[in-house]
Protein backbone atom coordinates (compact mmCIF):
# COMPACT_ATOMS: atom_id res chain seq x y z
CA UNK A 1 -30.83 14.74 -14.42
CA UNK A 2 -27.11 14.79 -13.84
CA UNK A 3 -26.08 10.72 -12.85
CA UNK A 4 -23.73 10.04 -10.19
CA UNK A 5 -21.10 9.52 -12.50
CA UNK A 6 -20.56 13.81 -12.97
CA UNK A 7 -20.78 13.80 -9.19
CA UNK A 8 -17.71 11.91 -8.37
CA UNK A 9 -14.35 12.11 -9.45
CA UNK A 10 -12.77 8.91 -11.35
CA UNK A 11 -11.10 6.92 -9.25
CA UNK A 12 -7.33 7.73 -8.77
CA UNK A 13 -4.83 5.29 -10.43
CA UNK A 14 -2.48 4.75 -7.79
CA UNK A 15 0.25 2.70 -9.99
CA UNK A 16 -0.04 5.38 -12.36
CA UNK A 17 0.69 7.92 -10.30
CA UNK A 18 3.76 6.26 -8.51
CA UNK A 19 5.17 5.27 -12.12
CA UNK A 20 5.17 8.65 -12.89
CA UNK A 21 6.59 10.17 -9.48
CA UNK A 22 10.27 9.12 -8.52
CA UNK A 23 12.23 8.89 -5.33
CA UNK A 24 13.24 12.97 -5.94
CA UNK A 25 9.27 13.82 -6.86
CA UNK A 26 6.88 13.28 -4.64
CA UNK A 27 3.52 12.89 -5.41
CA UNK A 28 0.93 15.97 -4.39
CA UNK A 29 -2.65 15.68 -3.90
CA UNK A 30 -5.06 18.84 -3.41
CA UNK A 31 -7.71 17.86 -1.12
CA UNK A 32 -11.05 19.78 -0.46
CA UNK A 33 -13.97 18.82 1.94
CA UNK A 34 -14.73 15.40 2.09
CA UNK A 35 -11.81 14.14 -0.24
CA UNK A 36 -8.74 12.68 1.45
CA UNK A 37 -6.68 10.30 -0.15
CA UNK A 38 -5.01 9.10 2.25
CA UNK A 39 -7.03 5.58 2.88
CA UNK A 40 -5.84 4.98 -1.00
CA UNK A 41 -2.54 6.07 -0.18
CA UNK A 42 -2.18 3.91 3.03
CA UNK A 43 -3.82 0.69 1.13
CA UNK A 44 -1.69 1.22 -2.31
CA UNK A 45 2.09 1.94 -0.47
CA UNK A 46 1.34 -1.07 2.02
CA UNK A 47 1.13 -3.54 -1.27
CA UNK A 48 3.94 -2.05 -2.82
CA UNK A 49 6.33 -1.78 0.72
CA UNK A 50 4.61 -3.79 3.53
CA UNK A 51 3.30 -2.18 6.52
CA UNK A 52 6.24 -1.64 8.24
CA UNK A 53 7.63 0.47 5.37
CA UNK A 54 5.12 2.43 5.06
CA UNK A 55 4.43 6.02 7.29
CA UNK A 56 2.60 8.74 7.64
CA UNK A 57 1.96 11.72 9.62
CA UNK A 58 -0.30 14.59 10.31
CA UNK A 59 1.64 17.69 9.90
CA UNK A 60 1.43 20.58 12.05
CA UNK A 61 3.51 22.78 14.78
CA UNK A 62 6.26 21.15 15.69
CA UNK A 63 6.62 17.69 13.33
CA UNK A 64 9.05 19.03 11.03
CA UNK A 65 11.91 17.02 12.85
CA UNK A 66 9.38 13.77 13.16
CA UNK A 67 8.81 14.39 9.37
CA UNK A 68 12.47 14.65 8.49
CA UNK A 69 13.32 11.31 10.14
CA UNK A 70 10.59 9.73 8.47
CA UNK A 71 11.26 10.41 5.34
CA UNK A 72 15.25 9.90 6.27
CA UNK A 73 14.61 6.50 7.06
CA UNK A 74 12.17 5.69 4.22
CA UNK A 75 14.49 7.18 1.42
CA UNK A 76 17.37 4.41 3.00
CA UNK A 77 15.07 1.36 3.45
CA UNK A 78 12.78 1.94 0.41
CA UNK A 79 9.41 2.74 2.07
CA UNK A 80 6.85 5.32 1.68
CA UNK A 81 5.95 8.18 3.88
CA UNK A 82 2.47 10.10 3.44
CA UNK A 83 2.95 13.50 4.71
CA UNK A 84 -0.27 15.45 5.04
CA UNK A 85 -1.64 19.02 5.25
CA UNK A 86 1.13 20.14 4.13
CA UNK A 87 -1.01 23.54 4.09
CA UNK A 88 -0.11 24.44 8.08
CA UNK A 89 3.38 24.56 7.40
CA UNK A 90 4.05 25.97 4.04
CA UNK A 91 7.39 28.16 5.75
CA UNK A 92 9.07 24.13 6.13
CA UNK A 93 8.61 23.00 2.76
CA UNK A 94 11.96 24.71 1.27
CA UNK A 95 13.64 22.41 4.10
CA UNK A 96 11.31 19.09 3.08
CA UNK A 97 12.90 20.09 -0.86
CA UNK A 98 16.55 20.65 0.36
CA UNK A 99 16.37 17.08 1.90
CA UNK A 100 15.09 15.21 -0.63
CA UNK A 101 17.57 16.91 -2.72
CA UNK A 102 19.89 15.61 -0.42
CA UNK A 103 18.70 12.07 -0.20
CA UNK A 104 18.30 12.18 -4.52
CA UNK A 105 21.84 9.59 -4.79
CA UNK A 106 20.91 7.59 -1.37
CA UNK A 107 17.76 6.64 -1.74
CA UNK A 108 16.30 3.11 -3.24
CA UNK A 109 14.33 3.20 -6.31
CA UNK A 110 11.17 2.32 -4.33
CA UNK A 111 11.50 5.14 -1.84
CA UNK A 112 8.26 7.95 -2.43
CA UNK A 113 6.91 10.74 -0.81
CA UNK A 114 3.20 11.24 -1.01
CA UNK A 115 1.81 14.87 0.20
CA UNK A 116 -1.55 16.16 0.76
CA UNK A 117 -2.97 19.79 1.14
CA UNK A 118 -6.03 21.61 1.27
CA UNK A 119 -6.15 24.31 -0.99
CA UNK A 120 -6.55 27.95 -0.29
C-alpha cells in the first residue's frame, strides 16, 4: 500500500521561498484542484508585514488597475500583495512586469509579490 506520505506534497517552506524571491521576483505558485496556497501565503506575509501590510486579490476582468495600486503601495511601504489566478488575465502580465520593473529602485527590501495560477 502506498502511505499518505506519497499522497501529499511536503509542506511548502515559506521562509525559503521568500529568501530566495526579491522585491523584483515574485514568487509563482502553480495550483491544481484542491491546492491553493494562499491560506499559507496569507498566514506567512502577515508574520513577516502585519496585517495591514499585507493584500491580496482575486484577479479577473477588470482588477488590473486595483492590482496595480496594490502592489504600488506595497512596493513603497514594504508589504506583500498575493495576486491570484493570474491564469484569467495572462494579456496583463507584460504590464504587472513593466511595473515592477519600474518599482525595482523604490521599493523596500521587504516588499514581495506572491502569484498563483492554475495551470493549463
Amino acid at each position: 500500500l502506498i502511505g499518505k506520505e506519497y499522497l501529499a506534497p511536503p509542506p511548502t517552506n515559506m521562509e525559503d521561498l521568500n529568501t530566495r524571491a526579491s522585491k523584483t521576483t515574485p514568487i509563482l505558485f502553480m495550483t491544481s484542484a484542491g491546492a491553493d496556497p494562499s491560506r499559507d501565503i496569507e498566514e506567512f506575509a502577515v508574520s513577516q508585514v502585519g496585517k495591514d501590510k499585507f493584500k491580496q486579490l482575486a484577479m479577473g476582468s477588470g482588477q488590473g488597475e486595483v492590482a496595480v495600486k496594490l502592489v504600488t503601495e506595497a512596493a513603497r511601504t514594504g508589504g506583500m500583495v498575493l495576486l491570484k489566478n493570474l491564469h484569467l488575465v495572462t494579456t496583463w502580465l507584460p504590464h504587472l512586469e513593466k511595473l515592477v520593473k519600474s518599482l525595482s529602485q523604490s521599493a523596500q527590501p521587504s516588499f514581495r509579490i506572491w502569484l498563483t495560477t492554475e495551470t493549463h
